[in-house]
Protein backbone atom coordinates (compact mmCIF):
# COMPACT_ATOMS: atom_id res chain seq x y z
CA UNK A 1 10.09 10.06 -28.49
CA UNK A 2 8.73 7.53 -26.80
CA UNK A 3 9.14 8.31 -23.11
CA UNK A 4 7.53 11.25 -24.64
CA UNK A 5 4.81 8.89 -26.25
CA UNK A 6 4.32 7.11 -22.51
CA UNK A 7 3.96 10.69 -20.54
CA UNK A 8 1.06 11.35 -23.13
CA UNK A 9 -1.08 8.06 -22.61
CA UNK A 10 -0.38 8.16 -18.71
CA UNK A 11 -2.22 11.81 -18.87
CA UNK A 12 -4.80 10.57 -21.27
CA UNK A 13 -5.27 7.30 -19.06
CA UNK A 14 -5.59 9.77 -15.86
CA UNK A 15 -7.89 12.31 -17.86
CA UNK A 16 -10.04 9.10 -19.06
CA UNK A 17 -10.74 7.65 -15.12
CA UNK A 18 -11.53 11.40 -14.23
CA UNK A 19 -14.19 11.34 -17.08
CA UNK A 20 -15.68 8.25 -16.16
CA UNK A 21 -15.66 9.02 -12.53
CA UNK A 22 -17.47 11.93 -13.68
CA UNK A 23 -19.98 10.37 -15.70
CA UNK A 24 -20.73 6.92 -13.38
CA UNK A 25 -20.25 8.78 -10.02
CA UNK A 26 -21.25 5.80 -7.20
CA UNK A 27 -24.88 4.92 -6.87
CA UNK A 28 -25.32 7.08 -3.77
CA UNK A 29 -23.83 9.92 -5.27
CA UNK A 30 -26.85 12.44 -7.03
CA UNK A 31 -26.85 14.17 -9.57
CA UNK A 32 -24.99 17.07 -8.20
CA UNK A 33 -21.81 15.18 -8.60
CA UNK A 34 -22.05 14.45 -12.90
CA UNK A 35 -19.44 15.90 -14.90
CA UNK A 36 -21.08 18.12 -17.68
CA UNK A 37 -17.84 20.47 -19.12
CA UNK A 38 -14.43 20.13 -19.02
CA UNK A 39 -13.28 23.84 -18.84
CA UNK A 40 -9.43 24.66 -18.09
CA UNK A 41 -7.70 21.94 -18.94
CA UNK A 42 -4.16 23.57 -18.25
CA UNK A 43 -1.00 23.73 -17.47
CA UNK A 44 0.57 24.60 -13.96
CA UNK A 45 3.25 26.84 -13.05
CA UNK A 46 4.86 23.59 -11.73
CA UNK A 47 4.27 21.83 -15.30
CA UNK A 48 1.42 19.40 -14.31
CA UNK A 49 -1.48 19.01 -15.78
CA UNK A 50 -4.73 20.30 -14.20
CA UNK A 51 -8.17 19.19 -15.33
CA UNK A 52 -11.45 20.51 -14.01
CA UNK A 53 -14.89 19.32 -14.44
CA UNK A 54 -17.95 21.28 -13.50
CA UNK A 55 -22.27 19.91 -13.28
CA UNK A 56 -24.71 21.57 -14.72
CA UNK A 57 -24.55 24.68 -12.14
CA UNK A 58 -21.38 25.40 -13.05
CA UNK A 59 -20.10 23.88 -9.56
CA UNK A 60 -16.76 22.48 -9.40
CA UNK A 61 -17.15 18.68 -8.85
CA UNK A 62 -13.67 17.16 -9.87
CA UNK A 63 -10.22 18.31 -10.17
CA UNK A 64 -7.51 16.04 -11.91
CA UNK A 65 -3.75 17.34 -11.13
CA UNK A 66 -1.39 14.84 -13.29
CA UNK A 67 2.68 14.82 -13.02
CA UNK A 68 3.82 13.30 -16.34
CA UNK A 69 7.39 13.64 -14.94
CA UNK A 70 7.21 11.40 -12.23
CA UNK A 71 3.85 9.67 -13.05
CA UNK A 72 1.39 11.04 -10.24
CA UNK A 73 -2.16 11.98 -10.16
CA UNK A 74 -3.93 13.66 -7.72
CA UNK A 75 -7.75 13.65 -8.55
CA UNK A 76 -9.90 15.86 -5.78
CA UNK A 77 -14.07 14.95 -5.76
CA UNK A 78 -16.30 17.93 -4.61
CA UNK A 79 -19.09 18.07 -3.16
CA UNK A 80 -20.88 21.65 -4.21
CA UNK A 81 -22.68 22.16 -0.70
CA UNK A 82 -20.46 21.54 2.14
CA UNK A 83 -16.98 21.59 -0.33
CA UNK A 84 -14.21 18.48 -0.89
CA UNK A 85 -14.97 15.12 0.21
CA UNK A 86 -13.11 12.47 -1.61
CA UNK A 87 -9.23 12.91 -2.71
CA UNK A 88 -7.14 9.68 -4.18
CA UNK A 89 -3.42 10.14 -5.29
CA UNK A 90 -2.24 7.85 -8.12
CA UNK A 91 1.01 6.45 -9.17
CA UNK A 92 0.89 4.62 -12.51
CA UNK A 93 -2.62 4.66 -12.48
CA UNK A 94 -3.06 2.97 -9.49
CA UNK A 95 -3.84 4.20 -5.75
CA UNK A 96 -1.42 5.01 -3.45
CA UNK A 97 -3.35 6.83 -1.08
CA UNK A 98 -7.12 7.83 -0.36
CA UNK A 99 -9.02 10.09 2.15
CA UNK A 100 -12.65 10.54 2.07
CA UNK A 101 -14.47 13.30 4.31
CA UNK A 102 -17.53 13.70 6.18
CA UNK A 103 -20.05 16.88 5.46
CA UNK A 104 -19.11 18.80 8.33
CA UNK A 105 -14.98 18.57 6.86
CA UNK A 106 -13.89 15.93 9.10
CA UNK A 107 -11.28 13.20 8.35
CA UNK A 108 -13.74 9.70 7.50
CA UNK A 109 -11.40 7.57 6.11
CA UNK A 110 -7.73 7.57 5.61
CA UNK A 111 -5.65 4.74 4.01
CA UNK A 112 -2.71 3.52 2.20
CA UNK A 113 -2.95 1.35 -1.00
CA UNK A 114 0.09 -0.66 -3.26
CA UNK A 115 -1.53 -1.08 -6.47
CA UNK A 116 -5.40 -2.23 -6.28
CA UNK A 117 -5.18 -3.45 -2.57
CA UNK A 118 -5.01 -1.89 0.48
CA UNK A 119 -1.36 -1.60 2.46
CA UNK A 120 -0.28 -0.24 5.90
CA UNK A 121 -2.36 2.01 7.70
CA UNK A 122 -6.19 2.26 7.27
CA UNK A 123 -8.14 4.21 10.11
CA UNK A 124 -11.71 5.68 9.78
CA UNK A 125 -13.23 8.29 12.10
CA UNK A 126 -15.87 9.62 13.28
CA UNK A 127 -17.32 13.47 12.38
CA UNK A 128 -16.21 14.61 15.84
CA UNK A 129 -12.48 13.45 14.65
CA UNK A 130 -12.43 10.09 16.82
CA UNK A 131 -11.15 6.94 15.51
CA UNK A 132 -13.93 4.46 14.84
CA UNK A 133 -11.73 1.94 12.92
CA UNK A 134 -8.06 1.08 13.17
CA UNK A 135 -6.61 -1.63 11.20
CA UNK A 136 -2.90 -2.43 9.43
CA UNK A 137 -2.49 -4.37 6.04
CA UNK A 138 0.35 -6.15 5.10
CA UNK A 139 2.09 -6.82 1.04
CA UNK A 140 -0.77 -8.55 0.00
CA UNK A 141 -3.61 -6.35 0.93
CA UNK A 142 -4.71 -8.97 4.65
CA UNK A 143 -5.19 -7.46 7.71
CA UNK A 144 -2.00 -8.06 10.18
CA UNK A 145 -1.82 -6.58 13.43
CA UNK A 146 -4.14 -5.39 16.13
CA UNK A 147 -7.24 -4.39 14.97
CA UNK A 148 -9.71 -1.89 16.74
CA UNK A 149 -13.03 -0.60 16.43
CA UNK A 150 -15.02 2.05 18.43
CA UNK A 151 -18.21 2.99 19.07
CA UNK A 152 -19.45 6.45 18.86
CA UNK A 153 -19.10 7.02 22.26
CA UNK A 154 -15.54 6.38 22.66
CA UNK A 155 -15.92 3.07 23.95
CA UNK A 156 -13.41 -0.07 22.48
CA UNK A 157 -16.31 -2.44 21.05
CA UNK A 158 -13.68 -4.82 19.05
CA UNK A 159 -10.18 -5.63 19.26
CA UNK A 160 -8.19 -8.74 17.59
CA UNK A 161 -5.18 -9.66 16.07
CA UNK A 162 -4.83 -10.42 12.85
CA UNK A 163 -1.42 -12.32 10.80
CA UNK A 164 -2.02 -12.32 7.11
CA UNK A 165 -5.39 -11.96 7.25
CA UNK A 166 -6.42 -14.47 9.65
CA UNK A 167 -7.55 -14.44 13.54
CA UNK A 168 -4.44 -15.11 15.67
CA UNK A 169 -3.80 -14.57 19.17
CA UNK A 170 -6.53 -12.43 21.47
CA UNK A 171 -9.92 -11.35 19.96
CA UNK A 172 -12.03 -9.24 22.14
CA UNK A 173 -15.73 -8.11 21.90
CA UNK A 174 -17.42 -5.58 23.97
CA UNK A 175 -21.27 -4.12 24.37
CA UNK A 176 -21.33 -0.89 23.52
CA UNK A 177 -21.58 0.49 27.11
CA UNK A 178 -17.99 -1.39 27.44
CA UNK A 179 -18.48 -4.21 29.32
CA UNK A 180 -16.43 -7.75 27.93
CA UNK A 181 -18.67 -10.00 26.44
CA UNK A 182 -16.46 -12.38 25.05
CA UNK A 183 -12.78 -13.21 24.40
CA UNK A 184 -11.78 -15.63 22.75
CA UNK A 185 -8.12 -16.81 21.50
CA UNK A 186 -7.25 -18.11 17.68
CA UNK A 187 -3.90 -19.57 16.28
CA UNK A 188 -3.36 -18.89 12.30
CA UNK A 189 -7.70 -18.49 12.22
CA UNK A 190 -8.49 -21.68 14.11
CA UNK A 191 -10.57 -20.88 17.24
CA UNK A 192 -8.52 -22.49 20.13
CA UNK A 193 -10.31 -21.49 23.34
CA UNK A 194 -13.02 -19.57 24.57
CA UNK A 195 -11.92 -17.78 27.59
CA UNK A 196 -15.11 -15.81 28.33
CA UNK A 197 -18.25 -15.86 26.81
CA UNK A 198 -21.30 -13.55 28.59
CA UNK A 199 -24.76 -15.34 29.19
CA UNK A 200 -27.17 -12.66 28.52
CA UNK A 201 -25.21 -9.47 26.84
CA UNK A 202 -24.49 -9.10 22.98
CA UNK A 203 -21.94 -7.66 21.13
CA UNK A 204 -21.85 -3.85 20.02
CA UNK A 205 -20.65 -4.96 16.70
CA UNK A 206 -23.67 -7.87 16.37
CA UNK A 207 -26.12 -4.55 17.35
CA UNK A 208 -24.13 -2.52 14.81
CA UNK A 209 -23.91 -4.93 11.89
CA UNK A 210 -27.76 -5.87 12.20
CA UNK A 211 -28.72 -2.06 12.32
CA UNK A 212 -30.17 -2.04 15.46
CA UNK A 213 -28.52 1.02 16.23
């Protein structure tokens, strides 16, 4: 009775986020994307449960797939005119995984989560499929590893390494036709040296981050 008891609040948890995803979508979401019905709440061949939720054209705009035997949620986003664009997999309520895509179907963002934090691989992309972002978090959600970012032309425009969330060892910056202009070397986030610095050329990610281009 009650693991019985906990597999029915673990769906009614799930079935209350999909609701208030539904109702408070993000602020540059429109109104395209608010849940007015829930029609066919049901249950799969496979025993989960499936939740759908529909606006007010009758246009699919949620899905919630919930495993009460092993405590997984899948919950699907929709966007009516160009089709799915947001998909984040639970596990005791909290994300495991996330993918987001652009209009045009392509890959934006893919990562990993332990609960409420980001962990191991997190790479965005841009809508031709190229990697714009590449990063690595360790246990406790802090970036470790090389990072990389691109710009949209292919070109490496960042690259550093990273222990527990902190600069240390190489960090590169490029202009966004690819030439260095600076590189610089850290130890546990304490700038150490300089080792090249340009005179007259900025960074692609200073252009970027400024919305200059």
């Amino acid at each position: 009775m009650q693991v019985a008891g906990i597999k029915g609040m673990h769906f009614m948890v799930t079935l209350f986020l999909t609701i208030s995803i539904c109702l408070y979508p993000y602020p540059s979401i429109s109104k395209e994307f608010a849940c007015y019905a829930l029609v066919e709440k049901t249950i799969l061949e496979n025993g989960n449960n499936l939740v759908k939720c529909f606006n007010e054209e009758s246009e699919l705009v949620s899905k919630l797939e919930n495993s009460e035997s092993n405590r997984l949620s899948i919950l699907t986003r929709f966007k009516p005119s160009v089709g799915k664009f947001l998909r984040v997999t639970y596990y005791d309520d909290n994300i495991v995984s996330q993918y987001r895509w652009h209009d045009n179907g392509a890959i934006f963002v893919s990562c990993e989560y332990a609960p409420f934090k980001p962990k191991g691989k997190c790479i965005n992309r841009f809508e031709d499929g190229s990697v714009s972002f590449d990063r690595e978090y360790d246990e406790d959600g802090l970036l470790v590893g090389l990072v990389s970012r691109y710009y949209k032309n292919g070109s490496l425009i960042f690259s550093a390494e990273y222990d527990h969330g902190q600069f240390h060892g190489n960090k590169k910056e490029w202009s966004c036709d690819g030439e260095l202009v600076k590189h610089e070397r850290y130890e546990s986030g304490a700038l150490i040296e300089v080792l090249f610095q340009h005179d007259s050329k900025e960074s692609c990610t200073s252009l970027i981050e400024r919305g200059d281009i």
